[in-house]
N, C-alpha and C. Protein backbone atom coordinates (compact mmCIF):
# COMPACT_ATOMS: atom_id res chain seq x y z
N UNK A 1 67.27 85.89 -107.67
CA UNK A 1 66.88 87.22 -108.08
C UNK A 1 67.67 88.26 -107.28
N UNK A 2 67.86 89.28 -107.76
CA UNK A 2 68.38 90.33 -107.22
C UNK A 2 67.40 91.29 -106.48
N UNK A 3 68.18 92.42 -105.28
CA UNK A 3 67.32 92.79 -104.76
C UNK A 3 66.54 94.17 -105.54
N UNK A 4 67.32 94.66 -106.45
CA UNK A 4 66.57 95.35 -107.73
C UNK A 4 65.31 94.66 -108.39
N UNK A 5 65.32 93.67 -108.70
CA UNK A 5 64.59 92.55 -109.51
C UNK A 5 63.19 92.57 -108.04
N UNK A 6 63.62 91.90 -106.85
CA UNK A 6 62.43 92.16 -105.91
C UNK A 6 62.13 93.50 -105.87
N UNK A 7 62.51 94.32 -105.32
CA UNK A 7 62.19 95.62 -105.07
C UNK A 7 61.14 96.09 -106.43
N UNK A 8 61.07 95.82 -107.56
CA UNK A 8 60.34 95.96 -108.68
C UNK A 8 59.19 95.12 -108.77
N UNK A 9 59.54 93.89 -108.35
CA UNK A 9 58.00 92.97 -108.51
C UNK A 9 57.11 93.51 -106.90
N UNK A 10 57.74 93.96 -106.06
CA UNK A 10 56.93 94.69 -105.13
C UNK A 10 56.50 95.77 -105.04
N UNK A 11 56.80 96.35 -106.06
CA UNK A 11 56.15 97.90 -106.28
C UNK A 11 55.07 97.95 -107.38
N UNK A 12 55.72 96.52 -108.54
CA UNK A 12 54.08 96.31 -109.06
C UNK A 12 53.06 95.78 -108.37
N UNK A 13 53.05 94.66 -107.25
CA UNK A 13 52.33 94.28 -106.57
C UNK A 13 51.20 95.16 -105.81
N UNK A 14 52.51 96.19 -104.76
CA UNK A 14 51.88 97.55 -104.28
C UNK A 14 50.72 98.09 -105.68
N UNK A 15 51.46 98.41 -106.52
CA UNK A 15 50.71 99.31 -107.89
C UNK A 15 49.35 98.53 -107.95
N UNK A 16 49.42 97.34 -108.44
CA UNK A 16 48.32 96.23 -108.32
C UNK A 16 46.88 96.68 -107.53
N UNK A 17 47.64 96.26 -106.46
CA UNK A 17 46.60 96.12 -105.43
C UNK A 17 45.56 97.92 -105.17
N UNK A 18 46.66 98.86 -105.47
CA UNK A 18 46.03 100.14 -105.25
C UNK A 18 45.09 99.93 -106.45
N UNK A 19 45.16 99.53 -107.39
CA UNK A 19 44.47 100.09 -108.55
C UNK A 19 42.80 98.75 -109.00
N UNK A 20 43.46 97.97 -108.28
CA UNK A 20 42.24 97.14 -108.27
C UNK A 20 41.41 97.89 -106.97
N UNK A 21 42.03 98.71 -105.74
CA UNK A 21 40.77 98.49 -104.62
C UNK A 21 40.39 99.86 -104.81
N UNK A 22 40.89 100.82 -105.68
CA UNK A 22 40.40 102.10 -106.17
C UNK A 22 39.30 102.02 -107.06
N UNK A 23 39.72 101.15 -108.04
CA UNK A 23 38.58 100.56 -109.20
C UNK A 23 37.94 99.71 -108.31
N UNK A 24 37.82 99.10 -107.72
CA UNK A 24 36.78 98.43 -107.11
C UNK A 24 35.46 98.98 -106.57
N UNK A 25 35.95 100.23 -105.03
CA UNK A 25 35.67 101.31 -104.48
C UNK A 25 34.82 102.04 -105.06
N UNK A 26 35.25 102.34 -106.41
CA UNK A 26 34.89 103.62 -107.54
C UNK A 26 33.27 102.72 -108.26
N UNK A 27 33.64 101.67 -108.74
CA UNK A 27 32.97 100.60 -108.89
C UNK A 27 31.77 100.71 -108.84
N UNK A 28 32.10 100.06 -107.46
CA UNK A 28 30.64 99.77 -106.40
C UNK A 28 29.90 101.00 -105.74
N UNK A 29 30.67 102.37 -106.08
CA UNK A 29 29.67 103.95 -105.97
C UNK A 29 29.03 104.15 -107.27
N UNK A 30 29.73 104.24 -108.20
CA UNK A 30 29.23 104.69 -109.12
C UNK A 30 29.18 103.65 -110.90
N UNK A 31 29.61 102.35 -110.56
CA UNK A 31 29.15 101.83 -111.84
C UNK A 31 30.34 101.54 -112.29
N UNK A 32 30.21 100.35 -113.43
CA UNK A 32 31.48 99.68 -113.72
C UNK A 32 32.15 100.92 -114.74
N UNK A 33 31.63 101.23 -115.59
CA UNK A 33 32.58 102.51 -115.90
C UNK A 33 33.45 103.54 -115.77
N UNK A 34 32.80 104.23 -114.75
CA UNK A 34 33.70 104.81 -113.54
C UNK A 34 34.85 103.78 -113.06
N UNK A 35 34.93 102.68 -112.63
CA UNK A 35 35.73 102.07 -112.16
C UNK A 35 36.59 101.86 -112.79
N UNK A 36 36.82 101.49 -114.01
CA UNK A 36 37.58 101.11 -114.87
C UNK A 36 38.48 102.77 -115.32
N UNK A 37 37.35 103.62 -115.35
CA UNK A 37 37.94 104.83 -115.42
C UNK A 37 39.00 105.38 -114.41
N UNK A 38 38.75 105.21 -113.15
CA UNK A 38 39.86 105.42 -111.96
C UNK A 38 40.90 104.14 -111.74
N UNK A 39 40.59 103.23 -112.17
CA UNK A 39 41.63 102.73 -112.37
C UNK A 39 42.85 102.86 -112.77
N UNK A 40 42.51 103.26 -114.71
CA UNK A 40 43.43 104.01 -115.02
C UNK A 40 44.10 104.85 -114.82
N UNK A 41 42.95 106.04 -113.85
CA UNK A 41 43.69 107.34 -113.48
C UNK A 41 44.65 106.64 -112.19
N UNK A 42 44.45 106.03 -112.14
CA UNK A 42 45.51 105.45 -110.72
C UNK A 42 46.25 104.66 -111.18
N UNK A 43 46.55 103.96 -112.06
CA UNK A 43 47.79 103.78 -112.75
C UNK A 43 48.38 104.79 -113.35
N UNK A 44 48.24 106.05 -114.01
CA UNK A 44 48.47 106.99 -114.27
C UNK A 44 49.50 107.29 -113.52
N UNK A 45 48.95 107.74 -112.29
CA UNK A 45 49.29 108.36 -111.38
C UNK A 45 50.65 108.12 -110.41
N UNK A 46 50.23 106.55 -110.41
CA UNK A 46 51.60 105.85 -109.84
C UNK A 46 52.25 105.47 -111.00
N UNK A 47 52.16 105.44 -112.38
CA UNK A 47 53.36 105.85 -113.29
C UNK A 47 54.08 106.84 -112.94
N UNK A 48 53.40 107.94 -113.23
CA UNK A 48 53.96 109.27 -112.92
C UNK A 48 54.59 109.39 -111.74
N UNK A 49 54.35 109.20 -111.13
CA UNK A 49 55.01 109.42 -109.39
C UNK A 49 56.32 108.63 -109.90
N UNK A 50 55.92 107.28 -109.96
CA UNK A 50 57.20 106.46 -110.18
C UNK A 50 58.88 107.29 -111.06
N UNK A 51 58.13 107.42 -112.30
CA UNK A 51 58.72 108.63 -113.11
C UNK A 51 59.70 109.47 -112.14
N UNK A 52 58.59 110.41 -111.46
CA UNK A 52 59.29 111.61 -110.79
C UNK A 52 60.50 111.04 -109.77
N UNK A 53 60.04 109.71 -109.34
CA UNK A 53 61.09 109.32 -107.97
C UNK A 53 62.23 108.79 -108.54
N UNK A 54 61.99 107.79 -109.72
CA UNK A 54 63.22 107.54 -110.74
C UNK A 54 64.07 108.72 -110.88
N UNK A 55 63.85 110.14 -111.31
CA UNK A 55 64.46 110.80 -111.99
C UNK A 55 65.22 112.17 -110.10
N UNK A 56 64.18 111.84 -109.53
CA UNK A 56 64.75 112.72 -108.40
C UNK A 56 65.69 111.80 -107.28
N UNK A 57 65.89 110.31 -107.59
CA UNK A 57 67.43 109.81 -107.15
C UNK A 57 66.41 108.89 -106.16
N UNK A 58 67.49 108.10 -105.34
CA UNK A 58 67.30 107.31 -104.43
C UNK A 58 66.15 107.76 -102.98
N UNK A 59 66.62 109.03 -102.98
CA UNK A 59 65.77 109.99 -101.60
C UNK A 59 64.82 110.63 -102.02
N UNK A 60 63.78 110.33 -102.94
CA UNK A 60 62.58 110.51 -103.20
C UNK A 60 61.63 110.41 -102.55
N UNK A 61 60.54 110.78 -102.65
CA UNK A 61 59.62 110.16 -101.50
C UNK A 61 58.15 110.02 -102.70
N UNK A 62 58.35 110.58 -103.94
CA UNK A 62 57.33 110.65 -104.78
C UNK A 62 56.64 109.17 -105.27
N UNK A 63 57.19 108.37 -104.92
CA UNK A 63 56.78 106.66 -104.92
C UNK A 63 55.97 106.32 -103.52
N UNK A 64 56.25 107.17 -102.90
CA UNK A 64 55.32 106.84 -101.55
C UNK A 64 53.62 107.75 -101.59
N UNK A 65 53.91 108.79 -102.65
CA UNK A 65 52.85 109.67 -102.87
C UNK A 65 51.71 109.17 -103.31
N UNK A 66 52.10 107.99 -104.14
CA UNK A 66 49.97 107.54 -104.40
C UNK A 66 50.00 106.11 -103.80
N UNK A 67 50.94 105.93 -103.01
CA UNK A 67 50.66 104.52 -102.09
C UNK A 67 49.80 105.28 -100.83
N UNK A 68 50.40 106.14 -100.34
CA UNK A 68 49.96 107.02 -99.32
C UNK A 68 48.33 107.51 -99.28
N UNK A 69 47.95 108.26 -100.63
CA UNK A 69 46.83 108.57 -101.23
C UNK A 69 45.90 107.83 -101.25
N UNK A 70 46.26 106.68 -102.14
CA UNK A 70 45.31 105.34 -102.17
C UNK A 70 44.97 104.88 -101.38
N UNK A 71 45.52 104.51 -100.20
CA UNK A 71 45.95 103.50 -99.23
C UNK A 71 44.86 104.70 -98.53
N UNK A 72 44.43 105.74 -97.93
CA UNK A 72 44.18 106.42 -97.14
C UNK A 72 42.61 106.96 -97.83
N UNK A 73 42.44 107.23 -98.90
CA UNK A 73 41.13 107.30 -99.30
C UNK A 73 40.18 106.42 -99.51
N UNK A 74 40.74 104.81 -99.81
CA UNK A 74 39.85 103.50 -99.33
C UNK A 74 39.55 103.20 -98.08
N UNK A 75 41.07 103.93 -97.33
CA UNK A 75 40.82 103.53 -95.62
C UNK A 75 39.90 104.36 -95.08
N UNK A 76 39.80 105.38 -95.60
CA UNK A 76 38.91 106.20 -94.67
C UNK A 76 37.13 106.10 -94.99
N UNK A 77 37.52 105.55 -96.43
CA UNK A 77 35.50 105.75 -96.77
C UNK A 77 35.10 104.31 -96.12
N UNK A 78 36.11 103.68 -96.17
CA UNK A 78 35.61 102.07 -95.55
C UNK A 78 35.39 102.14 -94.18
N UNK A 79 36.07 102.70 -93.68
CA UNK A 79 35.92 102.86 -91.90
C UNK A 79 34.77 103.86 -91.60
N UNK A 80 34.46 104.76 -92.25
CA UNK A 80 33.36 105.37 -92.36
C UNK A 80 32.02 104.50 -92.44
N UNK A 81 31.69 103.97 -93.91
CA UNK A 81 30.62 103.44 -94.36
C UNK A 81 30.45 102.17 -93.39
N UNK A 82 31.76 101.43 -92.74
CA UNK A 82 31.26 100.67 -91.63
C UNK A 82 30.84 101.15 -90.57
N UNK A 83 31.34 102.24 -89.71
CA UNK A 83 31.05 102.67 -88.54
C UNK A 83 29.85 103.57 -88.42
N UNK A 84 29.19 104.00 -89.53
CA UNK A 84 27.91 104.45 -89.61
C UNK A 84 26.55 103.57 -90.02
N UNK A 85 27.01 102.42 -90.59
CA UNK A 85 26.18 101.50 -90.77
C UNK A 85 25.28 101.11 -89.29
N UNK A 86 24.27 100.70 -89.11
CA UNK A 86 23.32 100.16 -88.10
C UNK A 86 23.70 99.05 -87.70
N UNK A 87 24.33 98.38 -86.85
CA UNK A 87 24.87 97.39 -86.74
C UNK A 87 25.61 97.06 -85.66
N UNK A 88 26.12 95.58 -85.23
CA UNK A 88 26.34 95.48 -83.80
C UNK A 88 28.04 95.60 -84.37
N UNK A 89 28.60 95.44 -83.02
CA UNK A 89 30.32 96.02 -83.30
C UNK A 89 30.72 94.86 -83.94
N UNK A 90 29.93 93.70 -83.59
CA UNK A 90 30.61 92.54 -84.59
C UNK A 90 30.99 92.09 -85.64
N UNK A 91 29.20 92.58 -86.08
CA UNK A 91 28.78 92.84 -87.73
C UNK A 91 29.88 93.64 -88.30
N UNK A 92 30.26 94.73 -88.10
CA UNK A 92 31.04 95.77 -88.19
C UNK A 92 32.43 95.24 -88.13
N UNK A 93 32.92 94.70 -87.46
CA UNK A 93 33.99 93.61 -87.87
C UNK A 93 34.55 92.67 -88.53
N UNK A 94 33.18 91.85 -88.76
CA UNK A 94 33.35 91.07 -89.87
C UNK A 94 33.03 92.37 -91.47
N UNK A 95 32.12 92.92 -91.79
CA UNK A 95 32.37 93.61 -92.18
C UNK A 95 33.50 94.58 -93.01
N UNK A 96 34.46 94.35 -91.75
CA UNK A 96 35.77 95.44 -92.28
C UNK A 96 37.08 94.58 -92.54
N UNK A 97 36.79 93.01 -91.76
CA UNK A 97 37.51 92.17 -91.59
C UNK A 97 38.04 91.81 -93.29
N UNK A 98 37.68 91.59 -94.51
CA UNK A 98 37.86 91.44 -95.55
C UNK A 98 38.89 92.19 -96.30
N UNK A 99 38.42 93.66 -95.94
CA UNK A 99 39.41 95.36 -96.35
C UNK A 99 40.29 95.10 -95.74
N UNK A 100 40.62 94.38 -94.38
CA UNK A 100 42.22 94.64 -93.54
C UNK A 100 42.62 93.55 -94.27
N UNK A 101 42.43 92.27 -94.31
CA UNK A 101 43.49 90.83 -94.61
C UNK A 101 43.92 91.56 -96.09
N UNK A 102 42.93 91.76 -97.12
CA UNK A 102 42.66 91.78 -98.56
C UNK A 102 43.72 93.00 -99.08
N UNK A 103 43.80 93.93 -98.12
CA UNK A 103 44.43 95.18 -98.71
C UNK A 103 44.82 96.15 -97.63
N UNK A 104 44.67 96.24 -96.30
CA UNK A 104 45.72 96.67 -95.74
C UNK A 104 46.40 96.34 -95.85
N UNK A 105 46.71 95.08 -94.84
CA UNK A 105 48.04 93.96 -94.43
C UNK A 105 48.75 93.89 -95.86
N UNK A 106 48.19 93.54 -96.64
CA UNK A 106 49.29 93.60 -98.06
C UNK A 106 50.00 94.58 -98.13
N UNK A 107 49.49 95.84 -98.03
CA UNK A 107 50.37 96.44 -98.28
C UNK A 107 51.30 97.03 -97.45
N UNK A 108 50.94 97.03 -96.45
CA UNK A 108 51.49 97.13 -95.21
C UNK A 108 52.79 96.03 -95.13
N UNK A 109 52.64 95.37 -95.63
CA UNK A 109 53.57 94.15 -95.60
C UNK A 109 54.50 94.55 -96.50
N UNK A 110 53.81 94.48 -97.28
CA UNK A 110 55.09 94.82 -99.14
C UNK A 110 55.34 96.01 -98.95
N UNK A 111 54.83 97.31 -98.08
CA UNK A 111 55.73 98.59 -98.20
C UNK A 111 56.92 98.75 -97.24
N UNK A 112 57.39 97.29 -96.02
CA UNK A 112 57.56 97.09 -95.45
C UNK A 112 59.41 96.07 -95.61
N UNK A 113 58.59 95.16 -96.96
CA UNK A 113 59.30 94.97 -97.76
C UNK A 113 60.24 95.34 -98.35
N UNK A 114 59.13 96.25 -99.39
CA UNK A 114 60.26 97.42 -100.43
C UNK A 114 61.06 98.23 -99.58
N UNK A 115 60.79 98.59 -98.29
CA UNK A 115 61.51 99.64 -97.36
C UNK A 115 63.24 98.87 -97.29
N UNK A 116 62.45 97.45 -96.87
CA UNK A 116 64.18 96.70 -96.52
C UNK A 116 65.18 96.67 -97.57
N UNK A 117 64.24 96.36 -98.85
CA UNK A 117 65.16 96.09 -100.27
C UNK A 117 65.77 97.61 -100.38
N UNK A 118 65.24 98.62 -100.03
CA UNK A 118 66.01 99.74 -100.69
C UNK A 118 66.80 99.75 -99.51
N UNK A 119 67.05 100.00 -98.24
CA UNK A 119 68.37 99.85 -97.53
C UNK A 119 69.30 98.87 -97.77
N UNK A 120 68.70 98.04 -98.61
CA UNK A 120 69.55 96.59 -99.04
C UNK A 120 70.22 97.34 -100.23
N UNK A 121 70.14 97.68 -100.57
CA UNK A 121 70.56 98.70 -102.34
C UNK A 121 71.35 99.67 -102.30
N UNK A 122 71.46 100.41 -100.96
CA UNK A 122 71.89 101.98 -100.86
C UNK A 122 73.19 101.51 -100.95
């Protein structure tokens, strides 16, 4: 495969994962409807972005705009709803332990990834 060819199956992956833990998130507040509903809007969204970074060249940053978003509005209600919960620091660990392997580290990994493939490209 080429590093075009990776660099693409890692940005759907990235896309993936935002849009399942948004719909998930959305979900489990307010009902499977809603979820399915922000889902979409979050594929939407990272269409569009994608769009804009395609068309504004290599030095875009509009592909980083709803990785950034996503990535930071799950992180923050999760670290919240754990650290206010009643509970020993452990509980609270295991707890949060699921959100880091499941969907930080992924993406953290694959944006890490895609970073190398595009200096691999320039």
């Amino acid at each position: 495969m080429t590093d075009i060819t990776l660099r693409r199956i890692v940005a759907t992956v990235i896309s993936m994962l935002l849009i399942f833990q948004i719909g998930s998130l959305v979900s489990s507040l307010f009902g499977m409807a809603w979820g399915a509903v922000s889902a979409v809007v979050v594929a939407g969204v990272s269409f569009l972005s994608a769009r804009i970074a395609k068309a504004g060249g290599k030095t875009s940053a509009w592909f980083l705009l709803p990785t950034v978003l996503f990535t930071i509005l799950p992180l923050s209600f999760t670290v919240w709803k754990t650290v206010t919960k009643d509970a020993t620091w452990f509980d609270r660990a295991i707890g949060f332990g699921p959100f880091i392997i499941g969907f930080v580290a992924p993406v953290i990994l694959l944006l890490a990834v895609l970073y190398e493939l595009r200096k691999r490209t320039r």
